[in-house]
PDB file of N, CA and C in Angstrom:
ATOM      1  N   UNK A   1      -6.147  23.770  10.691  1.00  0.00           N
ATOM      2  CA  UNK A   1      -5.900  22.605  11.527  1.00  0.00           C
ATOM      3  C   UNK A   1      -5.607  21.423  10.615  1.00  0.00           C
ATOM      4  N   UNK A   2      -4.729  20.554  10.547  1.00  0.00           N
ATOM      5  CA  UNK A   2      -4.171  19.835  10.334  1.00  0.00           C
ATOM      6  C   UNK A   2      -4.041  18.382  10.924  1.00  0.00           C
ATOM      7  N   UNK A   3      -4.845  17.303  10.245  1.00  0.00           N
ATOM      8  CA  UNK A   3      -5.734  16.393  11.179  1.00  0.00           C
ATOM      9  C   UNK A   3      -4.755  15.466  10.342  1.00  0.00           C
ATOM     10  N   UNK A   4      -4.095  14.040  10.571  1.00  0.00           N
ATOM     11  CA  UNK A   4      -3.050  13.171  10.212  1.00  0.00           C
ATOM     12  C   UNK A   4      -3.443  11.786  11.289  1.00  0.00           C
ATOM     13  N   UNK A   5      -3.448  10.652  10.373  1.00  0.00           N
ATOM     14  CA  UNK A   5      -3.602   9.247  11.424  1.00  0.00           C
ATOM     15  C   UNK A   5      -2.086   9.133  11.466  1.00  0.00           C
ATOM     16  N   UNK A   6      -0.840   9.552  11.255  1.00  0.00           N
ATOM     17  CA  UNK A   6       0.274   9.180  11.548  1.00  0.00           C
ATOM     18  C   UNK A   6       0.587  10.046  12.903  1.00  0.00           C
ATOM     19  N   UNK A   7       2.065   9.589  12.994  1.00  0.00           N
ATOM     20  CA  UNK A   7       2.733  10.071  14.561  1.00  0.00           C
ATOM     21  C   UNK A   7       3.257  11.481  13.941  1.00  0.00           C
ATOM     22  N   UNK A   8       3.665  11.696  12.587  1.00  0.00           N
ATOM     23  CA  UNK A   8       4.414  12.856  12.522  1.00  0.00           C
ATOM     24  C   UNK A   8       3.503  13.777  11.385  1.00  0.00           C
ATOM     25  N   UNK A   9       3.749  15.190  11.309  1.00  0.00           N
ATOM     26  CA  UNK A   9       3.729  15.562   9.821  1.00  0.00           C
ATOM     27  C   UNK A   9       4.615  16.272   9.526  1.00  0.00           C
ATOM     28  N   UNK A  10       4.597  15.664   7.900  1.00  0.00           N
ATOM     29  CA  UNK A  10       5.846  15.698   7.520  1.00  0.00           C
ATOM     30  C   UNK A  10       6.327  17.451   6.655  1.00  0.00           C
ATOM     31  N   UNK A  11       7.863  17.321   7.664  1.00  0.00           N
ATOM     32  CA  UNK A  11       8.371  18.836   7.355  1.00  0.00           C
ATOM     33  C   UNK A  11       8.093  19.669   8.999  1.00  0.00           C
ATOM     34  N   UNK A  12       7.504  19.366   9.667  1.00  0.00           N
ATOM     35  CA  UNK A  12       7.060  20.155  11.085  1.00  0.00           C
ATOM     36  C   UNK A  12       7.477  19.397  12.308  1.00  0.00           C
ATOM     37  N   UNK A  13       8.176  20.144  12.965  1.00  0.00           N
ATOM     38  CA  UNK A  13       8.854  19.853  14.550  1.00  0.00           C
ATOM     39  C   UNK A  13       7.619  20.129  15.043  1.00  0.00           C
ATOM     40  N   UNK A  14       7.143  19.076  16.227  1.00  0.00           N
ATOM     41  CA  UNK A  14       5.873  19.214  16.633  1.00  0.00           C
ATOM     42  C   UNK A  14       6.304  19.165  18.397  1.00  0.00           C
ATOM     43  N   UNK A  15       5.034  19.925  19.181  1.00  0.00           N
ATOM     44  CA  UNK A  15       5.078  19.853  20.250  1.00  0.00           C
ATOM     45  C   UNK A  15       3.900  19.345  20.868  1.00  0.00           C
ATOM     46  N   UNK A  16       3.943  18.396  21.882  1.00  0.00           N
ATOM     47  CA  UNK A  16       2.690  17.435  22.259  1.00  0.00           C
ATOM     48  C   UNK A  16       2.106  18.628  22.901  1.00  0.00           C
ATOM     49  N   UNK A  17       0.882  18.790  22.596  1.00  0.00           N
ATOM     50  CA  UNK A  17       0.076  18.752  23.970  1.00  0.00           C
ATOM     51  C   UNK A  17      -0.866  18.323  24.794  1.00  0.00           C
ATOM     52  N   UNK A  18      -1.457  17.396  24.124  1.00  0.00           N
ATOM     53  CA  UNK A  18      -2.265  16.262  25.285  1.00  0.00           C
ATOM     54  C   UNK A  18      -3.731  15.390  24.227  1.00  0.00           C
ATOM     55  N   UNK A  19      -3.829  14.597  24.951  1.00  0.00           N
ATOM     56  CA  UNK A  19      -5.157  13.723  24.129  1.00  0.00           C
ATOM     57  C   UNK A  19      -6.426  15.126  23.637  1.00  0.00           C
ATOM     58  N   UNK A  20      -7.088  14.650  22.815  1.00  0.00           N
ATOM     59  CA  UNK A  20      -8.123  15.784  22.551  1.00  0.00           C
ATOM     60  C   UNK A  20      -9.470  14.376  21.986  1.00  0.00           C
ATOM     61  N   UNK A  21     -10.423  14.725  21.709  1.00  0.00           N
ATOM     62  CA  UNK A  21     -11.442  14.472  21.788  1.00  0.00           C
ATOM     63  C   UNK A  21     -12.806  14.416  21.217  1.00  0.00           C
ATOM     64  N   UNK A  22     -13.384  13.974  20.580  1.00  0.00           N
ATOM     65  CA  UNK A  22     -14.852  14.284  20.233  1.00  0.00           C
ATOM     66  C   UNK A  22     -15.916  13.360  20.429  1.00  0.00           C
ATOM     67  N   UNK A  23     -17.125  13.332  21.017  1.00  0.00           N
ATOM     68  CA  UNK A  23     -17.948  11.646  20.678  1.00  0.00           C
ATOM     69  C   UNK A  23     -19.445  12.460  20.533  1.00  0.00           C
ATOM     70  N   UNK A  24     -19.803  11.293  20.231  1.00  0.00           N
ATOM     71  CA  UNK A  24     -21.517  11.690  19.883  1.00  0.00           C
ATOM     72  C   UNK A  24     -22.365  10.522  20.110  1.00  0.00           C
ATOM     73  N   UNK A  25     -23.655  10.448  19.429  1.00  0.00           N
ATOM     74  CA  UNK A  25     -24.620   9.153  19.886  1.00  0.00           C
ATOM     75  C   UNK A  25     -25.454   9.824  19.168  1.00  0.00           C
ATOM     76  N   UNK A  26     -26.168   8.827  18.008  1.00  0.00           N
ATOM     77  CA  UNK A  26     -26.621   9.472  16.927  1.00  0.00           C
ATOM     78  C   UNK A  26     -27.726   8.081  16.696  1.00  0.00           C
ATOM     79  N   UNK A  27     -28.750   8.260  16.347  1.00  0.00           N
ATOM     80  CA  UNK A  27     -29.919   7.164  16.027  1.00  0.00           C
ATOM     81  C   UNK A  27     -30.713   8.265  15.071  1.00  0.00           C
ATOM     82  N   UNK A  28     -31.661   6.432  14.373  1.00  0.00           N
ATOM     83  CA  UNK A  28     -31.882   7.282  13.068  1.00  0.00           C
ATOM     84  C   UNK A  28     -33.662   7.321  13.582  1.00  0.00           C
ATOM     85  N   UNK A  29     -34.423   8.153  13.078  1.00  0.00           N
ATOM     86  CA  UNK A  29     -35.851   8.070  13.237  1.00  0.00           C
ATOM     87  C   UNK A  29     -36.668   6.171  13.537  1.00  0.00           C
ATOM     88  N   UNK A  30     -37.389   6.469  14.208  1.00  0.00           N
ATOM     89  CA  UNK A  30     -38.338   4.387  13.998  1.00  0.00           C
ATOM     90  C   UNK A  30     -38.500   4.657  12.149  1.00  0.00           C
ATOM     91  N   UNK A  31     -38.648   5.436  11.863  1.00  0.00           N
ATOM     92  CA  UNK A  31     -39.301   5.241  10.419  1.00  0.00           C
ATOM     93  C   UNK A  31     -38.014   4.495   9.886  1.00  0.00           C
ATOM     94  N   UNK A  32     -37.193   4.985  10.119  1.00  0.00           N
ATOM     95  CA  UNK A  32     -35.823   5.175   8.980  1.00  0.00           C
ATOM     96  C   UNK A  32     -35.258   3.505   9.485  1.00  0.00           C
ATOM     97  N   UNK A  33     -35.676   3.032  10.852  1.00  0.00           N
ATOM     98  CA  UNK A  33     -35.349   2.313  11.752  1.00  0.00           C
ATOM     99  C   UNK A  33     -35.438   0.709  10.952  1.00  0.00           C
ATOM    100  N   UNK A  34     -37.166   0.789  10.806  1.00  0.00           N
ATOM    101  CA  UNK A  34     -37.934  -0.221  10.334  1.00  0.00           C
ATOM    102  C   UNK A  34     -37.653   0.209   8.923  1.00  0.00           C
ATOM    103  N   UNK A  35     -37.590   0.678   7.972  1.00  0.00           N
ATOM    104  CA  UNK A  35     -37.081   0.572   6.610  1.00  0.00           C
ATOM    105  C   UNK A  35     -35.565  -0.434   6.488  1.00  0.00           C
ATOM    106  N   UNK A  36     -34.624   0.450   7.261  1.00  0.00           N
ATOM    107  CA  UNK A  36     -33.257  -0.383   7.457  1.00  0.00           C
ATOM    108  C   UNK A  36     -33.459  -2.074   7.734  1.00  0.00           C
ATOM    109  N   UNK A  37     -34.463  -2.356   8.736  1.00  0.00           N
ATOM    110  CA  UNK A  37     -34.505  -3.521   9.213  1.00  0.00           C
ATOM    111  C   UNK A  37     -35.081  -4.860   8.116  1.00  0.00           C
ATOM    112  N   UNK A  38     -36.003  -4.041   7.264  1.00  0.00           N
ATOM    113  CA  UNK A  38     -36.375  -4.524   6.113  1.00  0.00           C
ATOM    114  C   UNK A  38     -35.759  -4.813   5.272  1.00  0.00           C
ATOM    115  N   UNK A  39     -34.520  -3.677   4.885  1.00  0.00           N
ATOM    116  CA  UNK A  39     -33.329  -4.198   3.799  1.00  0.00           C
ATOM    117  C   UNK A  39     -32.438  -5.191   4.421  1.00  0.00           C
ATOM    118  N   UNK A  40     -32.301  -5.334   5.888  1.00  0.00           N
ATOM    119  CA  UNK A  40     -31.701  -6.744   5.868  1.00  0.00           C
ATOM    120  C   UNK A  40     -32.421  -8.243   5.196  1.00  0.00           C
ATOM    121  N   UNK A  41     -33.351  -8.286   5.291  1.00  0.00           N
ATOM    122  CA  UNK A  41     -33.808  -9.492   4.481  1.00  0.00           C
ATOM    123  C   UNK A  41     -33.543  -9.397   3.062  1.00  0.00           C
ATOM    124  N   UNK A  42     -33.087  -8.236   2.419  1.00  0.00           N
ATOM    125  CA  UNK A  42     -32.744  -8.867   1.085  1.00  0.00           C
ATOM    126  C   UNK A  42     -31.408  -8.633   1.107  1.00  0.00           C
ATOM    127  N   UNK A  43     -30.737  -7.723   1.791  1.00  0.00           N
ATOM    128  CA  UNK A  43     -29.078  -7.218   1.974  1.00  0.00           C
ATOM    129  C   UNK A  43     -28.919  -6.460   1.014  1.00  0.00           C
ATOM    130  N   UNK A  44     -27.920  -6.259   1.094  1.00  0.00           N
ATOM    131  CA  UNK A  44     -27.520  -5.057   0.567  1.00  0.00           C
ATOM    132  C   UNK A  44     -27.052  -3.328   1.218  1.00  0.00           C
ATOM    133  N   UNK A  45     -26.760  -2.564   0.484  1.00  0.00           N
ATOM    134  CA  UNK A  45     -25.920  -1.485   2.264  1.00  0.00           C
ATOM    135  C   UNK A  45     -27.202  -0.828   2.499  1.00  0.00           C
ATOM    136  N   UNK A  46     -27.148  -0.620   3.935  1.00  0.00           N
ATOM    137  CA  UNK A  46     -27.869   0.117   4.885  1.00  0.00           C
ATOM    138  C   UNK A  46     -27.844   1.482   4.619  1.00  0.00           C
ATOM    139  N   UNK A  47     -28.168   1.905   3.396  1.00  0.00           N
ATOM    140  CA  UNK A  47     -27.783   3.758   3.293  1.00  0.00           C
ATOM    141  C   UNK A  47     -28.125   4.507   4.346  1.00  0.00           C
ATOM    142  N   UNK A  48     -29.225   4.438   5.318  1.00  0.00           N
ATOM    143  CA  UNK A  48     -29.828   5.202   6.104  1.00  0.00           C
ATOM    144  C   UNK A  48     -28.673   5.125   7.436  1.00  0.00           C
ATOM    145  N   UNK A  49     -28.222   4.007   7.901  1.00  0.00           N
ATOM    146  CA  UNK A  49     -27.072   3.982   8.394  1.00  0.00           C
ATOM    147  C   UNK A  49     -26.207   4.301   8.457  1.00  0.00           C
ATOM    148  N   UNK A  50     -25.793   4.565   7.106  1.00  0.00           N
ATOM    149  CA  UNK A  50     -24.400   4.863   6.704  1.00  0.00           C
ATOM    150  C   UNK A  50     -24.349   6.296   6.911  1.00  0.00           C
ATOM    151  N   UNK A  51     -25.440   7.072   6.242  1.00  0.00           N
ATOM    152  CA  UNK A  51     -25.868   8.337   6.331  1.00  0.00           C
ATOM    153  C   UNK A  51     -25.505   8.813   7.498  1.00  0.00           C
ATOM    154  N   UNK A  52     -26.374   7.867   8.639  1.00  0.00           N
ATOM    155  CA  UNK A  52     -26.131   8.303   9.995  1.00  0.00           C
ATOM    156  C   UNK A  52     -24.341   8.072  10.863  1.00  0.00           C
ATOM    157  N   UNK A  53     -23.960   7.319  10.499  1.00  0.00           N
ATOM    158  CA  UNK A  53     -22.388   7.059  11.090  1.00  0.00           C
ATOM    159  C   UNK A  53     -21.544   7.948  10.458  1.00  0.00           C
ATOM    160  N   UNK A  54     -21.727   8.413   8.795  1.00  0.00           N
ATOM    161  CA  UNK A  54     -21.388   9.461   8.358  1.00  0.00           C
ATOM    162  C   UNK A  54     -21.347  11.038   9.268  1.00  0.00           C
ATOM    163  N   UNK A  55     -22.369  11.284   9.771  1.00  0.00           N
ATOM    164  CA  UNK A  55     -22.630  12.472  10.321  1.00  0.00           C
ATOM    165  C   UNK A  55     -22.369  12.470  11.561  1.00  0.00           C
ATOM    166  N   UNK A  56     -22.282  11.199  12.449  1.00  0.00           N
ATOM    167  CA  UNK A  56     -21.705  10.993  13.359  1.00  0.00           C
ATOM    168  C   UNK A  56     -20.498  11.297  13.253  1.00  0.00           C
ATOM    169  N   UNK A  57     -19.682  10.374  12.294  1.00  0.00           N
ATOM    170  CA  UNK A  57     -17.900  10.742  12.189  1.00  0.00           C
ATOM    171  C   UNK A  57     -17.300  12.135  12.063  1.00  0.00           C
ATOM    172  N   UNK A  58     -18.514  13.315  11.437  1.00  0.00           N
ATOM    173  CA  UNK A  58     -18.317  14.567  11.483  1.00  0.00           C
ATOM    174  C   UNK A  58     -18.134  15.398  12.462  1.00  0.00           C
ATOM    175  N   UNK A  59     -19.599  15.120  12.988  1.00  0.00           N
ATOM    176  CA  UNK A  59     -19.622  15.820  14.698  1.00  0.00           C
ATOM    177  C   UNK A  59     -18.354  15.630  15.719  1.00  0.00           C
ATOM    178  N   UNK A  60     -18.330  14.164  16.105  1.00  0.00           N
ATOM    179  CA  UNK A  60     -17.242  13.879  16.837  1.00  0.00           C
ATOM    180  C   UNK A  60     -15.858  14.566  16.212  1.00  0.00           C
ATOM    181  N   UNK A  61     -15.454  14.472  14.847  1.00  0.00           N
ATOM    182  CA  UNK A  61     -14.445  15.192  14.789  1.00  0.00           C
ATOM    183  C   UNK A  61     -14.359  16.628  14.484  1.00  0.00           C
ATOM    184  N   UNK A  62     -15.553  17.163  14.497  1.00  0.00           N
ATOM    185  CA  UNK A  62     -15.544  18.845  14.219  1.00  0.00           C
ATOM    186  C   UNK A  62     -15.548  19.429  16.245  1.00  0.00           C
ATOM    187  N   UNK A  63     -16.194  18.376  17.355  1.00  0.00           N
ATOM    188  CA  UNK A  63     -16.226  18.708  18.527  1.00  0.00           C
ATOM    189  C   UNK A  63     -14.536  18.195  19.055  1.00  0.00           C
ATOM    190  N   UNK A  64     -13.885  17.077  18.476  1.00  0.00           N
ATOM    191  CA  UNK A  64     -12.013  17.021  18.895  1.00  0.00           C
ATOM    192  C   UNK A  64     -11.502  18.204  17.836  1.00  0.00           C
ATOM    193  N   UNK A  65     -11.693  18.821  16.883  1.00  0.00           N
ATOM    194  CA  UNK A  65     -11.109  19.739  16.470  1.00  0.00           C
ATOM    195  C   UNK A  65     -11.042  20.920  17.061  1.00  0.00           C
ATOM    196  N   UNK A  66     -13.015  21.131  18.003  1.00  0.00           N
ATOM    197  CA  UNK A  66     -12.981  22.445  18.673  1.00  0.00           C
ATOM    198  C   UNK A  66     -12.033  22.430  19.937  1.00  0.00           C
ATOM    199  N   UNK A  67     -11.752  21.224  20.724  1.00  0.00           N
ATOM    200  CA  UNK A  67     -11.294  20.967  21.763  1.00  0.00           C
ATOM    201  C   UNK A  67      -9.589  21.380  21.468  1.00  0.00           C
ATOM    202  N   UNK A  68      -8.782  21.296  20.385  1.00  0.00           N
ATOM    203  CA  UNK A  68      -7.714  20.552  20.260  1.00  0.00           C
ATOM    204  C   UNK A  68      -7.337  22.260  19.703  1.00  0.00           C
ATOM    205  N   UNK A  69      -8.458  23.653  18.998  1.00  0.00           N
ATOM    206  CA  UNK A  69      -8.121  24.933  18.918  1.00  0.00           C
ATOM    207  C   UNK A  69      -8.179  25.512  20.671  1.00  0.00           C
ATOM    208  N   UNK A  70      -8.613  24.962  21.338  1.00  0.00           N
ATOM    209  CA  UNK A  70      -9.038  25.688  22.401  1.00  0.00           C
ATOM    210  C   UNK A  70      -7.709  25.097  23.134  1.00  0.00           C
ATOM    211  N   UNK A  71      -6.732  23.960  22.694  1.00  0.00           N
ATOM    212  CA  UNK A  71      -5.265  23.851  23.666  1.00  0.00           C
ATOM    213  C   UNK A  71      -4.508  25.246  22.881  1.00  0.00           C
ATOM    214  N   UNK A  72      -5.068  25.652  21.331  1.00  0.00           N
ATOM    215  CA  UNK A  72      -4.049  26.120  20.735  1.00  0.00           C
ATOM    216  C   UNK A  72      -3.040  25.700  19.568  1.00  0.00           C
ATOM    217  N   UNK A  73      -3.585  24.382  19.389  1.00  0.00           N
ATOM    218  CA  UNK A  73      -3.013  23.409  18.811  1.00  0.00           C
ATOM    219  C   UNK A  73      -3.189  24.027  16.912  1.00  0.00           C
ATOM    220  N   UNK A  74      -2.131  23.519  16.473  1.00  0.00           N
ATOM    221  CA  UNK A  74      -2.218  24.033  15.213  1.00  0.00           C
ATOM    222  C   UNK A  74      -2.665  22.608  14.534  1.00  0.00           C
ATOM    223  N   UNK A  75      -2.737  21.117  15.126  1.00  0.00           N
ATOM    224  CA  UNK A  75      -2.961  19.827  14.457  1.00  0.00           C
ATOM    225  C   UNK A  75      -3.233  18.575  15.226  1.00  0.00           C
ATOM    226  N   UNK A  76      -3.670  18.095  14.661  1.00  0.00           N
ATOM    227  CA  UNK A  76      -3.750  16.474  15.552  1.00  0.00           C
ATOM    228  C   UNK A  76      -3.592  15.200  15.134  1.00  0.00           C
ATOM    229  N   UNK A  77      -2.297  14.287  15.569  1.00  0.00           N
ATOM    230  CA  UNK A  77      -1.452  13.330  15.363  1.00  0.00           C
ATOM    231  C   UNK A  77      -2.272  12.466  15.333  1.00  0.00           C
ATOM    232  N   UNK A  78      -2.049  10.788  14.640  1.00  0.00           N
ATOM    233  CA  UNK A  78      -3.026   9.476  15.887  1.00  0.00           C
ATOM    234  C   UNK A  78      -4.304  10.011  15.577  1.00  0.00           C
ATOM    235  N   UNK A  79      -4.738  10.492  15.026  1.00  0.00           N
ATOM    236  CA  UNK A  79      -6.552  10.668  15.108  1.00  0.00           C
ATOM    237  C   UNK A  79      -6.884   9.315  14.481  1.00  0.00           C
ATOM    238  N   UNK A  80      -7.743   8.656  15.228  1.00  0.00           N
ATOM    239  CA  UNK A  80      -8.283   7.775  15.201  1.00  0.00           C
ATOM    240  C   UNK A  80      -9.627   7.468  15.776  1.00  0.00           C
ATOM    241  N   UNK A  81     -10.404   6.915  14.983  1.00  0.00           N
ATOM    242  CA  UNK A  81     -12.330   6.840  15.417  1.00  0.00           C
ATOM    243  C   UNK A  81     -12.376   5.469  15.506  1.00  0.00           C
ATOM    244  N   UNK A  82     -13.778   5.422  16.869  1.00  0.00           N
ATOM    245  CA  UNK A  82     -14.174   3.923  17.391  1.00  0.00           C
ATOM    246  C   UNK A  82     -15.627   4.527  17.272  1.00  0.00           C
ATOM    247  N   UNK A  83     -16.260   3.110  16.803  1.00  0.00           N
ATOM    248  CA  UNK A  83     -17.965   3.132  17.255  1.00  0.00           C
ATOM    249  C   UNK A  83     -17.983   2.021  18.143  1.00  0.00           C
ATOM    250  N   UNK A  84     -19.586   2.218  18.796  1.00  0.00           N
ATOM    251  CA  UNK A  84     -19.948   1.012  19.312  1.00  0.00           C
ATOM    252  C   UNK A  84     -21.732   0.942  19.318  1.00  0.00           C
ATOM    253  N   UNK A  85     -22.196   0.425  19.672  1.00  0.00           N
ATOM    254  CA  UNK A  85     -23.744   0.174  19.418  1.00  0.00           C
ATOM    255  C   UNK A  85     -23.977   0.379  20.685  1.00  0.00           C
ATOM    256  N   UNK A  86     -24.842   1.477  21.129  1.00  0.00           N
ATOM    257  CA  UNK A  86     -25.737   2.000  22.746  1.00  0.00           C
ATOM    258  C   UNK A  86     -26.902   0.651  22.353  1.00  0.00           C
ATOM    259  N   UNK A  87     -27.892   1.162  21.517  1.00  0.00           N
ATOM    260  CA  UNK A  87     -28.912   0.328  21.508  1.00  0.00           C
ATOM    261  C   UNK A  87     -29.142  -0.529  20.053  1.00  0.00           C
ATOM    262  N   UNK A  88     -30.369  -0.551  19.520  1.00  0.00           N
ATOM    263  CA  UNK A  88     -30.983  -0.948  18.306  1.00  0.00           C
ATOM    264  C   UNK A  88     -31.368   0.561  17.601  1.00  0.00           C
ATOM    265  N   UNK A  89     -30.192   0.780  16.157  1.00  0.00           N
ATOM    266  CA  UNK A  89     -30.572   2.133  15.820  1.00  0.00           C
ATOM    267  C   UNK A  89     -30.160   3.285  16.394  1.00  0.00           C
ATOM    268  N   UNK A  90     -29.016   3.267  17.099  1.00  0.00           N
ATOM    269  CA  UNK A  90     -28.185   4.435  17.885  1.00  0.00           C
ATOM    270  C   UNK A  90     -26.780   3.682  18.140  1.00  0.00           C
ATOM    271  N   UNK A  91     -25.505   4.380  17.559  1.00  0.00           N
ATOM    272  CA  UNK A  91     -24.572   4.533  17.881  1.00  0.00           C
ATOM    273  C   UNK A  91     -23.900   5.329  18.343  1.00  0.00           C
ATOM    274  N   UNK A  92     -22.567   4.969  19.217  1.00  0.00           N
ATOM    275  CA  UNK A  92     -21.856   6.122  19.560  1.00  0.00           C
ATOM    276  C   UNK A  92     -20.512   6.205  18.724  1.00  0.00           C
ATOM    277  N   UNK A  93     -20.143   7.009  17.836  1.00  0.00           N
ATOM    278  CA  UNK A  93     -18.553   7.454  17.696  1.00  0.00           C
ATOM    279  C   UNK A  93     -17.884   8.044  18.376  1.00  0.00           C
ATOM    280  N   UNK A  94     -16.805   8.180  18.480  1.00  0.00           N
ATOM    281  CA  UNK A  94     -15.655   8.618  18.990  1.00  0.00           C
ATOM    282  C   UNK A  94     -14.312   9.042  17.979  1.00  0.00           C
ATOM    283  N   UNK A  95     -14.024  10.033  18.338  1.00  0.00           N
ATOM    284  CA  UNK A  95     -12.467  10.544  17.547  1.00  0.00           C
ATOM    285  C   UNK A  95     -11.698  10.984  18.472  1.00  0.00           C
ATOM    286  N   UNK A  96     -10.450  10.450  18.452  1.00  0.00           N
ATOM    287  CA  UNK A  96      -9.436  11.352  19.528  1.00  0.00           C
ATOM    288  C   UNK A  96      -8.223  10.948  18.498  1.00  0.00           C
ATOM    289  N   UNK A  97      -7.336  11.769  18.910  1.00  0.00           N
ATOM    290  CA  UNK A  97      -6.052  12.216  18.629  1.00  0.00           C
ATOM    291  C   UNK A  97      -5.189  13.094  19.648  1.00  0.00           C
ATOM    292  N   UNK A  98      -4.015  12.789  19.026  1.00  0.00           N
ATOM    293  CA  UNK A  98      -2.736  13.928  20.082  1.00  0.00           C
ATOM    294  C   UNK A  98      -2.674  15.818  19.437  1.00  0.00           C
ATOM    295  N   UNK A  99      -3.432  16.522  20.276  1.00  0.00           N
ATOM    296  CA  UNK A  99      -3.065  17.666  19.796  1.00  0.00           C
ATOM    297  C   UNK A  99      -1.036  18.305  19.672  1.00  0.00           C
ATOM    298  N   UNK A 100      -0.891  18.948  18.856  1.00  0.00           N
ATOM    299  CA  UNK A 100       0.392  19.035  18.788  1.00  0.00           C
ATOM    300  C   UNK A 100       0.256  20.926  18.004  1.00  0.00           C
ATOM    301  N   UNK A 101       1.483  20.906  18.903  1.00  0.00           N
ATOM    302  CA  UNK A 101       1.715  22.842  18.428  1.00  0.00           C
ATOM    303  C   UNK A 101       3.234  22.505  17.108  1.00  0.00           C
ATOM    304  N   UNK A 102       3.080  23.814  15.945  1.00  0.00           N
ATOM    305  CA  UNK A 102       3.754  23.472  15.236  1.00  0.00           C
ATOM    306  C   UNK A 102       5.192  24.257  16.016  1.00  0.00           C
ATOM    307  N   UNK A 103       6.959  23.614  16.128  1.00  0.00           N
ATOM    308  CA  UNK A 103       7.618  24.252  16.677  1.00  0.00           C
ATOM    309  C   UNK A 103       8.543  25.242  15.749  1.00  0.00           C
ATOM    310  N   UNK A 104       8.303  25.245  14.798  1.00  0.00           N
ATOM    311  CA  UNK A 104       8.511  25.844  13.757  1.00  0.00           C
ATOM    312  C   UNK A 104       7.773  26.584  12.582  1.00  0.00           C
TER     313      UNK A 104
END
């Protein structure tokens, strides 16, 4: 599978076949919670965060990859990821893209 943020890839006649998909909602332990909240007073990166949006960005795109074999799709165009904040310490990602069959 063949995952691309552009419209084309290059060398392959492509055939649409429809939006595809992945999201998740991922929070980190209270422990991990209140540690994070602590490194804001001195700043510096949030590893425990990052960790977590990391593994988020995986899921969501390993669940639009399963979606996008199950059209048949040999790739997916436009893949592009959104977060947003559910609560304090839980986000949701998102990945979607255009599944596309190779026509050649």
């Amino acid at each position: 599978m063949i995952l691309v943020n552009t419209e084309t890839i290059s060398g392959k006649d492509l055939e649409t076949l429809g939006l595809v998909k992945g999201s998740t909602i991922q929070s980190k332990h209270i422990g991990k919670d209140i540690t994070q909240g602590f490194k804001t007073l001195v700043g510096g990166e949030l590893k425990g965060y990052n960790e977590m949006m990391n593994e988020a960005r995986a899921l969501a795109t390993k669940r639009m990859v399963a979606e996008a074999e199950a059209m048949g799709a040999d790739g997916i165009v436009c893949v592009r990821y959104a977060s947003s904040a559910v609560m304090q310490g839980a986000a949701e990602v998102i990945a979607y893209g255009t599944a596309v069959k190779f026509k050649n």
